[in-house]
N, C-alpha and C. Protein backbone atom coordinates (compact mmCIF):
# COMPACT_ATOMS: atom_id res chain seq x y z
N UNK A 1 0.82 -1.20 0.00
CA UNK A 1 0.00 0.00 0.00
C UNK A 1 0.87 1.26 0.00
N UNK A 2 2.00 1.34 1.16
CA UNK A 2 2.72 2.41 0.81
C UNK A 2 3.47 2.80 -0.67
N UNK A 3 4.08 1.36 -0.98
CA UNK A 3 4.17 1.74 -2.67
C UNK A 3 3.36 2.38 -3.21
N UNK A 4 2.11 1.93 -3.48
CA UNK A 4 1.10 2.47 -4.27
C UNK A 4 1.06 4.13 -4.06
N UNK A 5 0.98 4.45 -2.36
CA UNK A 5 1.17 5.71 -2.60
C UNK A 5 1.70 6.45 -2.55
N UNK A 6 2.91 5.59 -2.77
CA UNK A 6 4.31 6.84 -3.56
C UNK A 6 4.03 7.33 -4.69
N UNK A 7 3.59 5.79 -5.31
CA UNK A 7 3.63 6.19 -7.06
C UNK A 7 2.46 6.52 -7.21
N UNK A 8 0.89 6.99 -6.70
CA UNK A 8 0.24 7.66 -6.62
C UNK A 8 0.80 9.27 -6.61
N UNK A 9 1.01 9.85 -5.13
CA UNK A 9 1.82 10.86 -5.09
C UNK A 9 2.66 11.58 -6.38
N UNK A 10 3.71 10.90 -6.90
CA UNK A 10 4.60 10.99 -7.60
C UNK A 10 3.94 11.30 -9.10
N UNK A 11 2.58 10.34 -9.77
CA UNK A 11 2.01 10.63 -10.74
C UNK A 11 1.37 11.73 -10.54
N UNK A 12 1.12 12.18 -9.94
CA UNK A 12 0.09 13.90 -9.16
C UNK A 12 1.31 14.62 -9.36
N UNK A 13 2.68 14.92 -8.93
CA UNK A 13 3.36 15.42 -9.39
C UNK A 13 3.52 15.84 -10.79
N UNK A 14 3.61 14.97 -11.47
CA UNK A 14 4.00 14.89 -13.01
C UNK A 14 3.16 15.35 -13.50
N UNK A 15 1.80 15.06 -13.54
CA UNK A 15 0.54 15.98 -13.70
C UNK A 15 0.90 17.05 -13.65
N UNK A 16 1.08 17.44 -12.73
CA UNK A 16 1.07 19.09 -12.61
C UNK A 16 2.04 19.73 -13.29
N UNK A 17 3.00 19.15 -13.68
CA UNK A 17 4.21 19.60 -14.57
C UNK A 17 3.43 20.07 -16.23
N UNK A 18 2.24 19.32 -16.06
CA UNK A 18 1.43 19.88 -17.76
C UNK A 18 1.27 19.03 -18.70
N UNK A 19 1.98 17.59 -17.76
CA UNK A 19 1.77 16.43 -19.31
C UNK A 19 0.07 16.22 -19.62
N UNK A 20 -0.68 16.62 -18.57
CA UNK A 20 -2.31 16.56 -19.95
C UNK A 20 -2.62 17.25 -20.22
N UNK A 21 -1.69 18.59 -20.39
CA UNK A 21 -2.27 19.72 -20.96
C UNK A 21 -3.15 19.81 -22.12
N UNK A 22 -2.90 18.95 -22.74
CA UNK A 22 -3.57 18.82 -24.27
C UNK A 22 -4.92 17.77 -23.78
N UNK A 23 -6.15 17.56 -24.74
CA UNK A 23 -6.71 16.58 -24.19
C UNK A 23 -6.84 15.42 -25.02
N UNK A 24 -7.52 14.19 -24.83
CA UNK A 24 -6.91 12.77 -25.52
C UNK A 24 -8.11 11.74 -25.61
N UNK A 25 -7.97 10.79 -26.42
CA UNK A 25 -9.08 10.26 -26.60
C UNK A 25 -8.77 9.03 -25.56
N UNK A 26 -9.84 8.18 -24.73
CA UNK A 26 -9.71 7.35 -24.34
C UNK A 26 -8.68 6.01 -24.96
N UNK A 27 -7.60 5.49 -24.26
CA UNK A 27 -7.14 4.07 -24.47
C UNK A 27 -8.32 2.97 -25.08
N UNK A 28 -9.27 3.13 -24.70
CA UNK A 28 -10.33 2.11 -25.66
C UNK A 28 -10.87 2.27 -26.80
N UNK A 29 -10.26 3.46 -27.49
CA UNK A 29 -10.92 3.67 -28.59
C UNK A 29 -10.09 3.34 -29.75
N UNK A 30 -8.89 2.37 -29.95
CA UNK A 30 -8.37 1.62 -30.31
C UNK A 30 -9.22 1.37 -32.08
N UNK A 31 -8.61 1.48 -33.14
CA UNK A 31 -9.55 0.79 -34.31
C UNK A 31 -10.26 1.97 -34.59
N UNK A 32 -10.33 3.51 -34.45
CA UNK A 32 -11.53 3.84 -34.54
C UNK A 32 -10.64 4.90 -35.54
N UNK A 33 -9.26 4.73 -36.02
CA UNK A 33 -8.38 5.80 -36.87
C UNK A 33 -8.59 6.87 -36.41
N UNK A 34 -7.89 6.71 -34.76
CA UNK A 34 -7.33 8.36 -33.97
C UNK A 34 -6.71 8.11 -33.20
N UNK A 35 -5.75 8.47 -33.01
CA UNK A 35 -4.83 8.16 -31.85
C UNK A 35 -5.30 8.61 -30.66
N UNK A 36 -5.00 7.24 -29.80
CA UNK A 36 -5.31 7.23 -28.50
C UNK A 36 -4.17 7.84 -27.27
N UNK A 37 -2.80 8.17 -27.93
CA UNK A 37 -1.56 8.98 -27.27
C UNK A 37 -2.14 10.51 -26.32
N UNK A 38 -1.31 10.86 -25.31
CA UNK A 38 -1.95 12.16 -25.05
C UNK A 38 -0.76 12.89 -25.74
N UNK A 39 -1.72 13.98 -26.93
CA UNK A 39 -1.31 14.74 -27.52
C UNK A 39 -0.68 15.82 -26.41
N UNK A 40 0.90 16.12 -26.51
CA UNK A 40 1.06 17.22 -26.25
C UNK A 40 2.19 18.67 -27.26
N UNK A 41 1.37 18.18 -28.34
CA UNK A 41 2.20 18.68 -29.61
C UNK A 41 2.48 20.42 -29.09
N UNK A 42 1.34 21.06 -28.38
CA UNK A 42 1.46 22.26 -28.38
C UNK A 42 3.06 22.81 -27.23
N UNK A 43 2.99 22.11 -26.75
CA UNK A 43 3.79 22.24 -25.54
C UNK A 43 5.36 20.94 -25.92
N UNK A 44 5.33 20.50 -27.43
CA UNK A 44 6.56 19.26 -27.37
C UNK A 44 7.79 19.30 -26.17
N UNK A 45 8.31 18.71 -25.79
CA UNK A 45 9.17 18.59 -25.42
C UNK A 45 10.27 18.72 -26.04
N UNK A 46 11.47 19.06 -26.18
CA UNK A 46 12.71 19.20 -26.83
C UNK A 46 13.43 17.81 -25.99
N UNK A 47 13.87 16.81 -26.33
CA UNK A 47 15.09 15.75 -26.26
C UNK A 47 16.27 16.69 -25.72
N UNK A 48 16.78 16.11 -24.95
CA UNK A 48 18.06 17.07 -24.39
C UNK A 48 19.40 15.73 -24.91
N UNK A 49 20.23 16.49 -25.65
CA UNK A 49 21.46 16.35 -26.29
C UNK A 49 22.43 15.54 -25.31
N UNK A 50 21.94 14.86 -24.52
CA UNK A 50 23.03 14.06 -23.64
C UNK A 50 23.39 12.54 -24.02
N UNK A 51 24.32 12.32 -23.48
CA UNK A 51 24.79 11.01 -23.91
C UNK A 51 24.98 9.75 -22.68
N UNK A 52 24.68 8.54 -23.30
CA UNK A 52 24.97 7.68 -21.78
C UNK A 52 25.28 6.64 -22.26
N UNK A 53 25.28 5.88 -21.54
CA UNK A 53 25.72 4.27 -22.12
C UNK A 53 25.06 3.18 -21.92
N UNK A 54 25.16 2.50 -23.34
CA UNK A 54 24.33 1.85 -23.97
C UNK A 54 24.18 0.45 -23.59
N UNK A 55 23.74 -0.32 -23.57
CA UNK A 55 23.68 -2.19 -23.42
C UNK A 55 24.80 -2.53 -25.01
N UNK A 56 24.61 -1.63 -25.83
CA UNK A 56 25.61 -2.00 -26.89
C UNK A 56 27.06 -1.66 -26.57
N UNK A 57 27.06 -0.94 -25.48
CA UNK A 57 28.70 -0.89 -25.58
C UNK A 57 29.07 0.57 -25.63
N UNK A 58 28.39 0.74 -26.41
CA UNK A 58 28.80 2.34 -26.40
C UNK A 58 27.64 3.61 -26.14
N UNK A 59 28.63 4.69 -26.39
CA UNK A 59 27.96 6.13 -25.86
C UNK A 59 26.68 6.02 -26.89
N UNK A 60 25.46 6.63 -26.56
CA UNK A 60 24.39 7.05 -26.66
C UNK A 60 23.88 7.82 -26.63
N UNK A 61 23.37 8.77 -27.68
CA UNK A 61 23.18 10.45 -27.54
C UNK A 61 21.44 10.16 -27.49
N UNK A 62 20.44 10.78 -26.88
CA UNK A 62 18.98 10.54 -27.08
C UNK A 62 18.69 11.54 -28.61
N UNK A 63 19.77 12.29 -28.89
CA UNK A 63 18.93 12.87 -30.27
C UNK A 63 19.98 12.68 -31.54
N UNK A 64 21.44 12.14 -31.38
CA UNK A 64 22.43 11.79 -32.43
C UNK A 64 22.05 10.51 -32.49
N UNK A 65 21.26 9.02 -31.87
CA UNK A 65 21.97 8.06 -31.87
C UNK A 65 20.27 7.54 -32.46
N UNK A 66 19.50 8.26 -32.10
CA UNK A 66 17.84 7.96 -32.58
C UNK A 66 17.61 8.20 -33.88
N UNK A 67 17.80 7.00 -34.57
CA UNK A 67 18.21 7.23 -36.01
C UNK A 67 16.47 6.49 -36.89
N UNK A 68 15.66 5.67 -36.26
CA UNK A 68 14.63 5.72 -36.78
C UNK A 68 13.29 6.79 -36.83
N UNK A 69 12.90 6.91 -37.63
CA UNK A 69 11.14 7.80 -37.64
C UNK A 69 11.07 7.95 -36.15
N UNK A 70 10.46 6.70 -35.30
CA UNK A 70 9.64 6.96 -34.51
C UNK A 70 10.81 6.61 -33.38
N UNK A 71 10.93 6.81 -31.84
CA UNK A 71 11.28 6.68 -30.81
C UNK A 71 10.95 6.47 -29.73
N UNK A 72 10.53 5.05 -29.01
CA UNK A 72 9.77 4.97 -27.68
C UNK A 72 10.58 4.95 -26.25
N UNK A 73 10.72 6.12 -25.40
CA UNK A 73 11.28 6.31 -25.03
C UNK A 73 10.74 5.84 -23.02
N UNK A 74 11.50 5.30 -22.41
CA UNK A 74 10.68 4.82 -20.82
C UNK A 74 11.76 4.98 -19.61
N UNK A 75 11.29 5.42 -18.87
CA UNK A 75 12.28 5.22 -17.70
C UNK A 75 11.88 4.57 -16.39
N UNK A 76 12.64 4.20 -16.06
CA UNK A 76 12.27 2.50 -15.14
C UNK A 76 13.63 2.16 -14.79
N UNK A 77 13.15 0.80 -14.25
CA UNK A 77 14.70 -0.18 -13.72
C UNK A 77 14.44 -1.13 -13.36
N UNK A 78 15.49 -1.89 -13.75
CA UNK A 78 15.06 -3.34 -13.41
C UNK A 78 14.40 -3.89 -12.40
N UNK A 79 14.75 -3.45 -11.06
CA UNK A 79 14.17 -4.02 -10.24
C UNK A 79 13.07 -3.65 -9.39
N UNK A 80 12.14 -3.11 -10.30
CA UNK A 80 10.69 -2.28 -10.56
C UNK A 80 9.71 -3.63 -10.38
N UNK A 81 8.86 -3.80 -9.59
CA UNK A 81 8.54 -4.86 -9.04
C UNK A 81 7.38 -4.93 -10.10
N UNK A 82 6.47 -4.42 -10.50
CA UNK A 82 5.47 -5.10 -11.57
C UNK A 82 4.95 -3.67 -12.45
N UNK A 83 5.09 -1.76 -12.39
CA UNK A 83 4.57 -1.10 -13.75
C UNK A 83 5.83 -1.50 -15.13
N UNK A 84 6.94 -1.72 -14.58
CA UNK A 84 8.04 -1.39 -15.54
C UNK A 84 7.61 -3.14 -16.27
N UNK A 85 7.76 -3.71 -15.79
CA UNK A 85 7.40 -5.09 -16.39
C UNK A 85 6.38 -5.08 -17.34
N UNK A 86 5.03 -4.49 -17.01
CA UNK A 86 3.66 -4.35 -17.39
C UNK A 86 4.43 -3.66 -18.74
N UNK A 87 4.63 -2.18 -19.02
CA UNK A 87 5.11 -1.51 -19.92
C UNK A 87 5.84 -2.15 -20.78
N UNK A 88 7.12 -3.17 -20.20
CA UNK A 88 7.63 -3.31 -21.63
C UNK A 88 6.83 -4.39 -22.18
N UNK A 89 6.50 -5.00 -21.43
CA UNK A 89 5.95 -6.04 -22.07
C UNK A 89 4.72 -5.40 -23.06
N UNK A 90 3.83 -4.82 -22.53
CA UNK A 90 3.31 -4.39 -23.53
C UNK A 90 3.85 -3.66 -24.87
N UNK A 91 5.01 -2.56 -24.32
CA UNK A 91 5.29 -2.30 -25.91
C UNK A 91 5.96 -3.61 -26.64
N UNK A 92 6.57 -5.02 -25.81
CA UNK A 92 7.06 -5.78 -26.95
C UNK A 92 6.17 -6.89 -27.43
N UNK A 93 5.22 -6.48 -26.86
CA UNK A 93 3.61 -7.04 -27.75
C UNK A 93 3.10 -6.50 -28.65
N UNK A 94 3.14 -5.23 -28.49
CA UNK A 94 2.35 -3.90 -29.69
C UNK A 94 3.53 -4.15 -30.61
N UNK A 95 4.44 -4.52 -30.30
CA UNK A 95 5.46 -4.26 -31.82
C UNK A 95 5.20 -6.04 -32.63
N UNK A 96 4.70 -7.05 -31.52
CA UNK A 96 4.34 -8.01 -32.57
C UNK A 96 3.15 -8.05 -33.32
N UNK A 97 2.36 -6.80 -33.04
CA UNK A 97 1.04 -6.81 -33.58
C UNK A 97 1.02 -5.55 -35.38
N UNK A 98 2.22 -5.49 -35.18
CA UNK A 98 2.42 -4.63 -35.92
C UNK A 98 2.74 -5.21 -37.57
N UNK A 99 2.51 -4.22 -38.21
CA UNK A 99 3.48 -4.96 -40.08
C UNK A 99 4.57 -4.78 -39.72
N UNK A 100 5.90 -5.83 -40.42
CA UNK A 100 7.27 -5.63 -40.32
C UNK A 100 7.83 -3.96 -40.82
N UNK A 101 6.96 -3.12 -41.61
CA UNK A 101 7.50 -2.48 -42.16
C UNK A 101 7.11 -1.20 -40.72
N UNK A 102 6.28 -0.92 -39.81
CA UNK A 102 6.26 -0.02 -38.73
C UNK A 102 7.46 -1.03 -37.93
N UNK A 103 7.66 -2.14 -38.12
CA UNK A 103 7.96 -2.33 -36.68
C UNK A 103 9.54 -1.77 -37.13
N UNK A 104 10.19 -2.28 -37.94
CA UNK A 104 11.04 -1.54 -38.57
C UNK A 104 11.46 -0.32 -38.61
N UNK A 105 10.41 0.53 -38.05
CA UNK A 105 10.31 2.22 -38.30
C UNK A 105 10.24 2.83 -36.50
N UNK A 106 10.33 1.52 -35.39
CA UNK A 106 10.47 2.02 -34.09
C UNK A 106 11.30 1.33 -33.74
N UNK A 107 12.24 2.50 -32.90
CA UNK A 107 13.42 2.44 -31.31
C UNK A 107 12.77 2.22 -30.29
N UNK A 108 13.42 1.28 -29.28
CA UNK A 108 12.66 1.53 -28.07
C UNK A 108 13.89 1.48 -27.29
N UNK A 109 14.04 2.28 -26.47
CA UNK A 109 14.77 2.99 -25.90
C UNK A 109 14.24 3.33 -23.80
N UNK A 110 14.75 2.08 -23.19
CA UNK A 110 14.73 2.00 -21.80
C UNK A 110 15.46 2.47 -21.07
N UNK A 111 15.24 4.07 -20.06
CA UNK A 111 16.58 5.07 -19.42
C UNK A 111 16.31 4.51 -18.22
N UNK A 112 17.58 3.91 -17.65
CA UNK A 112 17.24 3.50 -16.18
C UNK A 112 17.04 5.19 -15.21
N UNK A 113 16.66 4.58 -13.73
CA UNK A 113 16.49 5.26 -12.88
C UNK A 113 17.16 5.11 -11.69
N UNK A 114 17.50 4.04 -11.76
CA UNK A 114 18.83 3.32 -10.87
C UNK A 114 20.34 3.02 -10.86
N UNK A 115 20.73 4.34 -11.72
CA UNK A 115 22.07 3.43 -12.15
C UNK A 115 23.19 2.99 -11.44
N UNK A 116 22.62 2.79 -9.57
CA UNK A 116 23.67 2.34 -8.72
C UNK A 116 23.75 0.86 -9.13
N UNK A 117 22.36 0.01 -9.46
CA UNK A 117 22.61 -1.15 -9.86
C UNK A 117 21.82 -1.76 -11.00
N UNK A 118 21.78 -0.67 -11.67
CA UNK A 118 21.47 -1.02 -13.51
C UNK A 118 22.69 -0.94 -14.36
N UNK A 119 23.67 -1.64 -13.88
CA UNK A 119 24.53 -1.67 -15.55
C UNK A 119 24.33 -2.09 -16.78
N UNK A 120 25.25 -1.90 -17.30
CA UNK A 120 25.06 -2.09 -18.93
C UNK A 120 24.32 -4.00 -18.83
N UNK A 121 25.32 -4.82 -17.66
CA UNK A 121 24.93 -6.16 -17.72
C UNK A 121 23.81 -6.72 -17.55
N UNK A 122 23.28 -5.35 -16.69
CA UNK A 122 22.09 -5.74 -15.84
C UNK A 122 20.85 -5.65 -16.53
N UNK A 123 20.56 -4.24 -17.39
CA UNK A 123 20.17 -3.92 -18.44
C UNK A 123 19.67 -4.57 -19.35
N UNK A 124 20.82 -5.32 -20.02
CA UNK A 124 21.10 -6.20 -21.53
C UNK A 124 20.07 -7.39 -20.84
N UNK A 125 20.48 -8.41 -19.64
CA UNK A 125 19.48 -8.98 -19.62
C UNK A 125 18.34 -8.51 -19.29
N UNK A 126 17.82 -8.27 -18.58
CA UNK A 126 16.48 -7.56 -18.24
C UNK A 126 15.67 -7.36 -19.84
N UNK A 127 16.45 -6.39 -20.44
CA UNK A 127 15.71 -6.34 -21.39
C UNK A 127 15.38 -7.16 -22.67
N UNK A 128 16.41 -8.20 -22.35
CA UNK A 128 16.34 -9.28 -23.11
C UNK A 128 15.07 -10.42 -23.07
N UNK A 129 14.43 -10.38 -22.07
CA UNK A 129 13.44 -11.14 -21.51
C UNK A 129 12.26 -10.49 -21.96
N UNK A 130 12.21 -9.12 -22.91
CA UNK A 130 11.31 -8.65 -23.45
C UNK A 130 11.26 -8.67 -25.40
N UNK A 131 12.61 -8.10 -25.80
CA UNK A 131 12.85 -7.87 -26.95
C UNK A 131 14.50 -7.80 -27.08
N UNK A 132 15.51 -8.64 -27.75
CA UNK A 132 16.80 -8.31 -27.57
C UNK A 132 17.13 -6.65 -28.21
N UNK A 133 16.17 -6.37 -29.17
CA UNK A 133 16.28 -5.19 -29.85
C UNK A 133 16.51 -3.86 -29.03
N UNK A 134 15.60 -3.96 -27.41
CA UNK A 134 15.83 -2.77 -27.12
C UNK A 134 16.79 -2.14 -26.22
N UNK A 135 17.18 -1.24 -26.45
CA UNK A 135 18.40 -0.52 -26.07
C UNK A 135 18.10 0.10 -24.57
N UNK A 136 18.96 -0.18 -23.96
CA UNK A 136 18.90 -0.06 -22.65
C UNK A 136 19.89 1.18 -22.17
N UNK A 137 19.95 2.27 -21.08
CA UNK A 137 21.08 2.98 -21.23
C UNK A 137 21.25 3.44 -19.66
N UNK A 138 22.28 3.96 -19.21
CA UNK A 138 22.62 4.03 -17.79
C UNK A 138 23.97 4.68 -17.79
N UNK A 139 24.54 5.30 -16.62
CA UNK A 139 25.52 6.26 -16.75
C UNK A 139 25.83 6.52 -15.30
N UNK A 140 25.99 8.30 -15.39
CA UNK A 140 26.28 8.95 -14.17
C UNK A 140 24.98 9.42 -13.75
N UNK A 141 24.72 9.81 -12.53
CA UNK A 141 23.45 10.13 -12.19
C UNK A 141 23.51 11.62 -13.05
N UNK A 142 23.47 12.52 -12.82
CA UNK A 142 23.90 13.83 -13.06
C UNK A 142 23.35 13.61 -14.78
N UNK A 143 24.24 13.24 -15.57
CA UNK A 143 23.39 12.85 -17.29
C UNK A 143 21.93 12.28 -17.40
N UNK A 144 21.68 11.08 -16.73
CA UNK A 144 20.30 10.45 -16.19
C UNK A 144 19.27 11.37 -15.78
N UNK A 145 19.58 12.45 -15.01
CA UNK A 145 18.23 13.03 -14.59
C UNK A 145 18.49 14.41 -15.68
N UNK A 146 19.44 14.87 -16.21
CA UNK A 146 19.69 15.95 -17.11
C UNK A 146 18.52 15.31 -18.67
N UNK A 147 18.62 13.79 -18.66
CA UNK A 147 17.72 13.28 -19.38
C UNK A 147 16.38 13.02 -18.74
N UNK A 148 16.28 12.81 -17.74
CA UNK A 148 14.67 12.79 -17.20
C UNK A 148 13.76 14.38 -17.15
N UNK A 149 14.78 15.54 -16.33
CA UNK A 149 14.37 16.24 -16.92
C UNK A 149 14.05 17.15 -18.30
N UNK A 150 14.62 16.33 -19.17
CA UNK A 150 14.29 16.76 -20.70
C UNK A 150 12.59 15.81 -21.18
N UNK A 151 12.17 15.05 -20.29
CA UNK A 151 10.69 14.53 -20.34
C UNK A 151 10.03 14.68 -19.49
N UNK A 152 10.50 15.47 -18.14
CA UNK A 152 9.76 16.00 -17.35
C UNK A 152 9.05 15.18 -16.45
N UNK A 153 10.38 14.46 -16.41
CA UNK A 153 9.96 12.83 -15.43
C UNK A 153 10.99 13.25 -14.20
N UNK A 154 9.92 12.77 -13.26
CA UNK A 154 10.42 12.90 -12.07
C UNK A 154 10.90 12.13 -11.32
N UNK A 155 12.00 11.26 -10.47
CA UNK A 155 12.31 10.07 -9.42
C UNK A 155 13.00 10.35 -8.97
N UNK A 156 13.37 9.36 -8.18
CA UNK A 156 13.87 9.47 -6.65
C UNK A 156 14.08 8.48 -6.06
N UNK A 157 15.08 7.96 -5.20
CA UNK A 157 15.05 6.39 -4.49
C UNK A 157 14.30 6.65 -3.52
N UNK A 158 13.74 5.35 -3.13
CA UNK A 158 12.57 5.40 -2.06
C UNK A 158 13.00 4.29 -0.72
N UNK A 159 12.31 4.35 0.21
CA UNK A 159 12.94 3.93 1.72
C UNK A 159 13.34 2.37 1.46
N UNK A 160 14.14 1.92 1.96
CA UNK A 160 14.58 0.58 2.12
C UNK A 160 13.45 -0.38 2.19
N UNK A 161 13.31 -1.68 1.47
CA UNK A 161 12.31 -2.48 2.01
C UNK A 161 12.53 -3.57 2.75
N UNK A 162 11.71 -4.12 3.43
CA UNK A 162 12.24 -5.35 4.62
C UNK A 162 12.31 -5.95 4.18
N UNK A 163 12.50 -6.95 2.69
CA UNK A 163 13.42 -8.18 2.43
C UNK A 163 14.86 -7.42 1.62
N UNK A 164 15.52 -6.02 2.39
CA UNK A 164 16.23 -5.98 1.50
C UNK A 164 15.96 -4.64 0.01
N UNK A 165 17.31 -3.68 -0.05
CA UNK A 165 17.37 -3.52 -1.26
C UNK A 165 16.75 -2.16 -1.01
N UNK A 166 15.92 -1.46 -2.13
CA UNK A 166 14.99 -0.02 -2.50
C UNK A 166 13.94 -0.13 -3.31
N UNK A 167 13.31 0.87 -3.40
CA UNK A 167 12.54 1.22 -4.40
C UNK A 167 12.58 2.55 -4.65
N UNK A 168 11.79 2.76 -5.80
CA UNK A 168 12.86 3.69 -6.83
C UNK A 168 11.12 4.37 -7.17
N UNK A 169 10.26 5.79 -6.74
CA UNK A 169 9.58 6.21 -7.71
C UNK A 169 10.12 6.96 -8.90
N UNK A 170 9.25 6.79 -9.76
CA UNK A 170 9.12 7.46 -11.38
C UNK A 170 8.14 7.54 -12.00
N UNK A 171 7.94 8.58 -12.36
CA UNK A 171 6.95 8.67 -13.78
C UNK A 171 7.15 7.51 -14.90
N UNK A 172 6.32 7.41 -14.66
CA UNK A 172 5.69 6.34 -16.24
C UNK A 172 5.18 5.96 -17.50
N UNK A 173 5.18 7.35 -17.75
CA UNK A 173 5.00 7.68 -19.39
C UNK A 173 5.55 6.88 -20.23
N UNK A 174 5.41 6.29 -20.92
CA UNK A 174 5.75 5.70 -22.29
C UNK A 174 5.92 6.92 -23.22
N UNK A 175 7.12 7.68 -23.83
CA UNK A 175 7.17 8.90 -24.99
C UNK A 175 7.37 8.52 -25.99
N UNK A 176 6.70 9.29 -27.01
CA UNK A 176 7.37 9.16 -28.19
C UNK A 176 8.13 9.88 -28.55
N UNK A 177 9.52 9.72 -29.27
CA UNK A 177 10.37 11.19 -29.85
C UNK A 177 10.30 10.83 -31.87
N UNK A 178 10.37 11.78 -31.61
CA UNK A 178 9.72 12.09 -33.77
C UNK A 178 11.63 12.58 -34.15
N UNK A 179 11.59 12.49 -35.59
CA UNK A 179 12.22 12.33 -36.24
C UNK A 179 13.25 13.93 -35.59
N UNK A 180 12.53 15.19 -35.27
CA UNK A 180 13.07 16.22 -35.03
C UNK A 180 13.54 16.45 -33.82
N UNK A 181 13.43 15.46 -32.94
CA UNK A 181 14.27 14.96 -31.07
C UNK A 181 13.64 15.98 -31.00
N UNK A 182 11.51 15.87 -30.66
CA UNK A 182 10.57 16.27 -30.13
C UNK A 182 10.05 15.34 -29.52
N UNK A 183 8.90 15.81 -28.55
CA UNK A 183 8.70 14.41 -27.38
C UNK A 183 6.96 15.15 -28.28
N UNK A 184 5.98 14.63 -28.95
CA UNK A 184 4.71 15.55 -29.33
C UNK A 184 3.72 14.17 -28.62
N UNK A 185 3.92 13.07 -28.32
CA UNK A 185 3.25 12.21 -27.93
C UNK A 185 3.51 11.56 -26.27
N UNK A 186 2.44 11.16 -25.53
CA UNK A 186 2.85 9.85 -24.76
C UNK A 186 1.75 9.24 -24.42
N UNK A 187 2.32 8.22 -23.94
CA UNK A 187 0.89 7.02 -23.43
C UNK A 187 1.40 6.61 -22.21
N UNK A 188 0.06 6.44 -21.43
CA UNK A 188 0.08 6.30 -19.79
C UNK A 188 0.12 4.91 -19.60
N UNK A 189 0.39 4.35 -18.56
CA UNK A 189 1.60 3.17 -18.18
C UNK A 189 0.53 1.80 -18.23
N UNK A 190 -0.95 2.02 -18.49
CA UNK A 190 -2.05 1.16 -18.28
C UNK A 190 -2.49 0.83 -20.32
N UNK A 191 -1.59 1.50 -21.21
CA UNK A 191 -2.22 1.79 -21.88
C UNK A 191 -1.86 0.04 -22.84
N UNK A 192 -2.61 -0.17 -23.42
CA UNK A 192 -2.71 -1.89 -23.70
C UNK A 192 -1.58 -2.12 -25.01
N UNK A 193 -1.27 -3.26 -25.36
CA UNK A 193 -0.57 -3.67 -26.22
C UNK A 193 -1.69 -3.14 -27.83
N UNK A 194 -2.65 -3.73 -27.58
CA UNK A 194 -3.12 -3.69 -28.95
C UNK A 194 -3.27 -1.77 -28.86
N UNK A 195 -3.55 -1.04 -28.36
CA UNK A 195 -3.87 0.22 -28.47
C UNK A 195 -2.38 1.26 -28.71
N UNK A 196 -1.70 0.58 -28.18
CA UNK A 196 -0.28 0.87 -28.80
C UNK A 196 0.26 0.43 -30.11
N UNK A 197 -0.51 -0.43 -30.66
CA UNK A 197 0.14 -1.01 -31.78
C UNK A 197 -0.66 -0.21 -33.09
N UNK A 198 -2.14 0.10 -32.66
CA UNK A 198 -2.78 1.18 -33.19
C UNK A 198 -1.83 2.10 -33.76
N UNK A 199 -1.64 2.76 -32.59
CA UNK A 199 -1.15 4.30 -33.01
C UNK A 199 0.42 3.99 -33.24
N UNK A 200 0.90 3.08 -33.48
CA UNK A 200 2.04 3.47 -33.58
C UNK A 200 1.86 3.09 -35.73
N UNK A 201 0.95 2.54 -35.66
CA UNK A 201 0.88 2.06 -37.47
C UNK A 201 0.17 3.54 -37.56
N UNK A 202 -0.85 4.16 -36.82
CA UNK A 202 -1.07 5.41 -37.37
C UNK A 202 0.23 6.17 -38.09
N UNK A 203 1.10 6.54 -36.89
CA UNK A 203 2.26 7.60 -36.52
C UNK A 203 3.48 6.97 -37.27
N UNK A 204 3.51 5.89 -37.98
CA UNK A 204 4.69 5.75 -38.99
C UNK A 204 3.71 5.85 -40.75
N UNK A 205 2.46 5.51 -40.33
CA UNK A 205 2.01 6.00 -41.53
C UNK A 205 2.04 7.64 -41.99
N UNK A 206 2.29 8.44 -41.08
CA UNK A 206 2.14 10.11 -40.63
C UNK A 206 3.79 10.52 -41.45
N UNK A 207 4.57 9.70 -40.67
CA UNK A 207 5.89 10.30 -40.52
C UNK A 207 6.75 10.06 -41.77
């Protein structure tokens, strides 16, 4: 229960930062040719020019190294006891629901929030248990939140738990970044595989 209302708390935060500024069509309206993302085109976000390191080995810029159309961008950590799980798994469902030729046309791109014990190793598997494709990245703290605040995501480590270890709140947005390292889209952390797979065949048909 206290989890819950951290990350209660913590989503009320982020709110207020302006991510629904724009307004959005329900997650169930899936099939109906409109995206179900909350539009926040008026207000995009700008990608901030930092670099970190990758599950591939090397440096990682979020706006030199994002070389497809579309960009799904999440921040989390491995040892995120069940939204971060929920999320990828869903986006690496929405990308099997997809034609080869969108799926082809999206990055997905996982920024830890932990990088005392998210390394590159830790990372690579973790995210391997979803999609080997997606790129995982982690660093110095200081670059990490210089990138969280470029999405206007907020975290923080949270109190010790009694078997051991932390927990970590964060915002949970799922972003999209567009071809111009703009953030004009996101989807909230409940939002389903098939309703993601929607809009993402919309938004490479767009781009």
């Amino acid at each position: 229960m206290a989890e819950r209302g951290l990350r209660a708390r913590l989503t009320g935060a982020v709110l207020a930062l302006g991510l629904l500024a724009s307004a959005c069509s329900s997650s169930s309206d899936a099939g109906d040719g409109e995206l179900s993302a909350v539009d926040i085109t008026k207000t995009a976000y700008q990608v901030p020019a930092v670099s970190l390191d990758a599950t591939t080995g090397e440096s990682f810029s979020l706006t030199e190294s994002t070389e497809k159309p579309l960009t799904l961008v999440f921040f989390g950590y491995v040892n995120c006891p069940d939204i971060c799980k929920m999320v990828m798994s869903n986006i690496a469902s929405a990308l099997t629901r997809v034609d080869e030729k969108v799926r082809d046309d999206v990055q997905v791109v996982f920024v830890t929030t932990d990088p005392a014990r998210d390394d590159r190793q830790a990372l690579a598997g973790y995210l391997g248990r979803f999609d080997p494709t997606f790129v995982g990245l982690t660093g110095e703290i200081e670059p990490l939140r210089e990138a969280a605040e470029g999405f206007h995501v907020a975290w923080q480590k949270g109190k010790k738990l009694p078997g051991g270890g932390y927990d970590v709140t964060h915002g949970t947005q799922i972003f999209l970044v567009d071809g111009e390292d703009k953030v004009p889209y996101f989807w909230k952390q409940d939002t389903s595989a098939a309703v993601l797979a929607e809009d993402l065949t919309l938004l490479v048909k767009e781009s």
